[in-house]
N, C-alpha and C. Protein backbone atom coordinates (compact mmCIF):
# COMPACT_ATOMS: atom_id res chain seq x y z
N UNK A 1 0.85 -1.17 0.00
CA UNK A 1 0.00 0.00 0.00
C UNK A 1 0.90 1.24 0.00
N UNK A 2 0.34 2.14 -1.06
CA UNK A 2 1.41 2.82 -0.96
C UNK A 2 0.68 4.53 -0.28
N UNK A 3 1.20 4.96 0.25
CA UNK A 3 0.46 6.40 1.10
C UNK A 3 0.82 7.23 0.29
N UNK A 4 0.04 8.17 -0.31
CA UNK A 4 -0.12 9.29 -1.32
C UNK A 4 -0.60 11.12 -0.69
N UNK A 5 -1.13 10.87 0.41
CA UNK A 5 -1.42 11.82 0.73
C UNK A 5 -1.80 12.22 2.36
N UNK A 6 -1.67 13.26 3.15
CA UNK A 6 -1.65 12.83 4.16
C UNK A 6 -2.25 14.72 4.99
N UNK A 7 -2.77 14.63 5.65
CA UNK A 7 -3.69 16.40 6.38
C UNK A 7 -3.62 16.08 7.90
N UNK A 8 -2.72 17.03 8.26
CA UNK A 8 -2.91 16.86 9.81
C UNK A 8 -4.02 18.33 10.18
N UNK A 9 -4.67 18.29 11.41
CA UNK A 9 -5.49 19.64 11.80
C UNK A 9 -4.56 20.04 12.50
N UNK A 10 -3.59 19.90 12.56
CA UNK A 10 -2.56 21.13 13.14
C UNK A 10 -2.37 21.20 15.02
N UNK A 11 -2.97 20.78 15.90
CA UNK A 11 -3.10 20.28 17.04
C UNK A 11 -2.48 19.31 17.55
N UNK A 12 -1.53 19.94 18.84
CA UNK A 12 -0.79 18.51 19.37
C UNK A 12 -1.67 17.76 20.41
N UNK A 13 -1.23 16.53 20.85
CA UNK A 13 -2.16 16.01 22.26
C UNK A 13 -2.85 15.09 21.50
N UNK A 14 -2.86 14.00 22.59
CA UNK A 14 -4.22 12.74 22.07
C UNK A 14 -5.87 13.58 21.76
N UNK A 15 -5.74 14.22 22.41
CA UNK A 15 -7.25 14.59 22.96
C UNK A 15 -7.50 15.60 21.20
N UNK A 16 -6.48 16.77 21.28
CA UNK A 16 -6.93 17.31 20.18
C UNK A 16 -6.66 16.82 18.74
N UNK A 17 -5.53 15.83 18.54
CA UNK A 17 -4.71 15.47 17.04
C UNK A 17 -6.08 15.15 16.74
N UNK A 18 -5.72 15.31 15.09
CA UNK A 18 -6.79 14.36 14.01
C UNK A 18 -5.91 14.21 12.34
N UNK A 19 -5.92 13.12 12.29
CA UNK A 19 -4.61 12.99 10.44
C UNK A 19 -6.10 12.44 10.09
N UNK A 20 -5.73 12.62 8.84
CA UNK A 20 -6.55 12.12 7.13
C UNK A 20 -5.69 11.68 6.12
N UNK A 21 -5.34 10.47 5.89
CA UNK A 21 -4.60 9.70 4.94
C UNK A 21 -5.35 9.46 3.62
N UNK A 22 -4.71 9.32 2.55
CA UNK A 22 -4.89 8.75 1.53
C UNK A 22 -4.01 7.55 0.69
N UNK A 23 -4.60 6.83 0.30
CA UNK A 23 -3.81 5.38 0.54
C UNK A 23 -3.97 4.50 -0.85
N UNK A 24 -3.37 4.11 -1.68
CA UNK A 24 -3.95 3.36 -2.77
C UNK A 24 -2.91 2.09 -2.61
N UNK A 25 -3.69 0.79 -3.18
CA UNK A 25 -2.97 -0.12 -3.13
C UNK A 25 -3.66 -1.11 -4.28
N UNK A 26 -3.18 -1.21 -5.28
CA UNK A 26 -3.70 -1.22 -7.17
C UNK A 26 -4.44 -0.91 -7.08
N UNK A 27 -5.44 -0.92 -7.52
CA UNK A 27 -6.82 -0.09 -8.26
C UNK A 27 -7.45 0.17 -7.30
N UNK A 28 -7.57 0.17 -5.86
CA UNK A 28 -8.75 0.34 -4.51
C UNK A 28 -7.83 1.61 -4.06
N UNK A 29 -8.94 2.85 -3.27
CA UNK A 29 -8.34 3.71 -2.91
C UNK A 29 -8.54 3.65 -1.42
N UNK A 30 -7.99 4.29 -0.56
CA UNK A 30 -8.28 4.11 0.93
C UNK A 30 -7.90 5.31 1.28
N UNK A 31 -9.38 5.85 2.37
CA UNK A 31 -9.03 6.80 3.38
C UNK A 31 -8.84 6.48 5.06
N UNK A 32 -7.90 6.90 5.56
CA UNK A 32 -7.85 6.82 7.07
C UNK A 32 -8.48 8.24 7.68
N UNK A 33 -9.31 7.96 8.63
CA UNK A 33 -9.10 9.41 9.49
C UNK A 33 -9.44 8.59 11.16
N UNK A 34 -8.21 9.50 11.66
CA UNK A 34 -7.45 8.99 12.56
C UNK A 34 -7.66 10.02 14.34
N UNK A 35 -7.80 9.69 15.18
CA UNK A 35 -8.26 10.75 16.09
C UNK A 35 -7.49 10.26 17.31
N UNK A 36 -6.71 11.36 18.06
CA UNK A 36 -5.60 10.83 18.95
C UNK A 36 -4.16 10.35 18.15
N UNK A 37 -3.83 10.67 17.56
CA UNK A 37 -2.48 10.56 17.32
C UNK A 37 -2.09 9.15 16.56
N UNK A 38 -0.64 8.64 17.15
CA UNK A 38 0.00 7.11 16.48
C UNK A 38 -0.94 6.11 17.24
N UNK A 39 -0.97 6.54 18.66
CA UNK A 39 -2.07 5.50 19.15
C UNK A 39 -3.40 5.54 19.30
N UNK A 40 -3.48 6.70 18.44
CA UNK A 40 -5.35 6.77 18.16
C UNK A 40 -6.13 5.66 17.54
N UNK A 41 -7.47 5.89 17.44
CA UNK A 41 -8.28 5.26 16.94
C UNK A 41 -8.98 5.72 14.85
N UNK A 42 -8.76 4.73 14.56
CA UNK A 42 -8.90 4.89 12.93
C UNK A 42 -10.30 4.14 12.46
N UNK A 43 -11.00 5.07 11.61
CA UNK A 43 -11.98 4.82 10.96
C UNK A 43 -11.41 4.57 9.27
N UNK A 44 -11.77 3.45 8.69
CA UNK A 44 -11.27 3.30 7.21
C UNK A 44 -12.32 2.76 6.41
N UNK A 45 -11.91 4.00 5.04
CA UNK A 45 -13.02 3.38 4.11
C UNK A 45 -12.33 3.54 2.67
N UNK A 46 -12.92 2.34 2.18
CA UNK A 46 -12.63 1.64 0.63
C UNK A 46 -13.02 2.09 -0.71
N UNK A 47 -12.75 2.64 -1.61
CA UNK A 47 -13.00 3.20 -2.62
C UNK A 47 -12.75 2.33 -4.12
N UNK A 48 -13.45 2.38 -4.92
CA UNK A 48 -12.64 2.20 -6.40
C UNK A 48 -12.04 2.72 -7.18
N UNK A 49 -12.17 3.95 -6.77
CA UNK A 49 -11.84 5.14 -7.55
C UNK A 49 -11.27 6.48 -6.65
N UNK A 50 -10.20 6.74 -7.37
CA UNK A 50 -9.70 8.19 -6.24
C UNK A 50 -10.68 9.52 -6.52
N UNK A 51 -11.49 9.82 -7.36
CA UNK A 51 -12.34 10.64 -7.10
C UNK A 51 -13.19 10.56 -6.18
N UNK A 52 -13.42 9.04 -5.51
CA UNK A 52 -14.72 8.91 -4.79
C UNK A 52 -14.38 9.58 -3.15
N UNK A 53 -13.50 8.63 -3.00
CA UNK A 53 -12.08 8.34 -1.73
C UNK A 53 -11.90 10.23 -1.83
N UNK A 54 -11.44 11.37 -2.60
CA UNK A 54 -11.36 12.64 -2.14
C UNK A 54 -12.46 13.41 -2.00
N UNK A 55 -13.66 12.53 -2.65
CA UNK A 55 -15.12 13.58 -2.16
C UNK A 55 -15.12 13.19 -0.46
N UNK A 56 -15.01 11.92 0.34
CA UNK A 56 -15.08 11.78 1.36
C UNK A 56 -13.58 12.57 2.42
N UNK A 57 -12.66 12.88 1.64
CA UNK A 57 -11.84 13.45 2.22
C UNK A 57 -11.98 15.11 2.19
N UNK A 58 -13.07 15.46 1.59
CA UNK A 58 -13.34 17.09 1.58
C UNK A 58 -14.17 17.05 2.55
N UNK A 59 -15.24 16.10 2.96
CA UNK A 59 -15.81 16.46 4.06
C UNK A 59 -14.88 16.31 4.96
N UNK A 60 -14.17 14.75 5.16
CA UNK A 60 -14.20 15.21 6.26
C UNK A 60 -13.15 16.25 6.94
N UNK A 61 -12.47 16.39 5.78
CA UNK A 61 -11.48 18.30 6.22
C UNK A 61 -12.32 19.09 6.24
N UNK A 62 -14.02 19.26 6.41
CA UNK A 62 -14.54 20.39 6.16
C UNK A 62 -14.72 20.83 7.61
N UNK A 63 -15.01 21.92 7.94
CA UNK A 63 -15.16 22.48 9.63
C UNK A 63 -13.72 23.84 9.93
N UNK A 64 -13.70 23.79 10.78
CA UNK A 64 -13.00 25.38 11.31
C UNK A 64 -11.39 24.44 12.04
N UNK A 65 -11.06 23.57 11.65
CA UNK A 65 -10.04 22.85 12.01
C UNK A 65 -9.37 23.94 10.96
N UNK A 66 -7.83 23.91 11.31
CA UNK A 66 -6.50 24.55 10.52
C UNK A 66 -6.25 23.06 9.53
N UNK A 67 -6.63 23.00 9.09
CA UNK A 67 -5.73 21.56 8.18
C UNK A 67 -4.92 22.11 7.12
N UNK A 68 -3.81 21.04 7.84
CA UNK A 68 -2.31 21.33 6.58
C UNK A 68 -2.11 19.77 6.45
N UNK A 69 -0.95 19.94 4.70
CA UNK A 69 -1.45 18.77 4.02
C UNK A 69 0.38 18.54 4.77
N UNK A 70 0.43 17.57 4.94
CA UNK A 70 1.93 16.83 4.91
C UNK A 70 2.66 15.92 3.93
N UNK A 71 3.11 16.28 3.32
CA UNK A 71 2.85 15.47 1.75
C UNK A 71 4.74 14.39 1.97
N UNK A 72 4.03 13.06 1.85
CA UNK A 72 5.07 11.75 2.14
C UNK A 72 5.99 12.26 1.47
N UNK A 73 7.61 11.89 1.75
CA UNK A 73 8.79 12.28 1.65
C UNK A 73 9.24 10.65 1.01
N UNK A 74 9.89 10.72 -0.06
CA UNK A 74 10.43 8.90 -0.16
C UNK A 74 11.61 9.30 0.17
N UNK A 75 12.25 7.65 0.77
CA UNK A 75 13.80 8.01 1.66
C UNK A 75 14.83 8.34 0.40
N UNK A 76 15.57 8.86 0.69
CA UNK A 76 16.42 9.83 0.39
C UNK A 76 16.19 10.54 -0.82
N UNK A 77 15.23 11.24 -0.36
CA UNK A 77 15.05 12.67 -1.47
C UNK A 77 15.24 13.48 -0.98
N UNK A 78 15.64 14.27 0.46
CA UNK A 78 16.31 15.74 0.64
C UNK A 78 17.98 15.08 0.55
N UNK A 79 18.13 16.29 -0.32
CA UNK A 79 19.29 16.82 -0.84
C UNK A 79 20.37 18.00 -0.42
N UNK A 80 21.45 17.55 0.19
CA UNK A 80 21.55 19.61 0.82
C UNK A 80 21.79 20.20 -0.62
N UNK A 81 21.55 21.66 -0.43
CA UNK A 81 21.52 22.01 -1.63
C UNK A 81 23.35 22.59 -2.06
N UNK A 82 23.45 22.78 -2.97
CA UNK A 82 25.07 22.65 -3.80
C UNK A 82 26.04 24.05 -2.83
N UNK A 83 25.48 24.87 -2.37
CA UNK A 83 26.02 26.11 -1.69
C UNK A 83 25.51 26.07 -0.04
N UNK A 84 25.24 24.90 0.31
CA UNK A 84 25.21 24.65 2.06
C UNK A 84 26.42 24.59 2.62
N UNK A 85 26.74 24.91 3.77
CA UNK A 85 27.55 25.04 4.35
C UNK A 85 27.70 24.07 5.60
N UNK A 86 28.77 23.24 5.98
CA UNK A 86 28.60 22.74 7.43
C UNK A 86 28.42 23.59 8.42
């Protein structure tokens, strides 16, 4: 499964965190939304299609939450750049 997309509401703490994943693994799409953190509790639902899977991910980012997107990093893609300095 590979993770494609990922919205935290911006809030630290079990009580306040909430992530929204997006998830495809061949042709089925998957959303997580997640409440309490790494050891929170996850609701997941199954899609066929990634249009379907982001209509359910607009709701549920919809509300007065700050949501920012965190977008997956694959391992070793930062680069220092050519004029960094130690």
């Amino acid at each position: 499964m590979e993770q494609r997309k990922h919205w935290w509401n911006g809030k630290w703490g079990r009580l306040a965190r909430r992530d929204v994943f997006l998830r495809v693994n061949g042709d089925r799409w998957h959303v997580e939304q997640r409440a309490g953190g790494a050891e929170g509790v996850s609701q997941f639902y199954e899609y066929p299609s990634v249009e379907e899977a982001e209509e359910t991910i607009r709701a549920l980012l919809a509300g007065a939450d700050g949501w920012r997107e965190l977008s997956p990093r694959p391992p070793g893609a930062w680069q220092p750049t050519p004029d960094a300095r130690p």
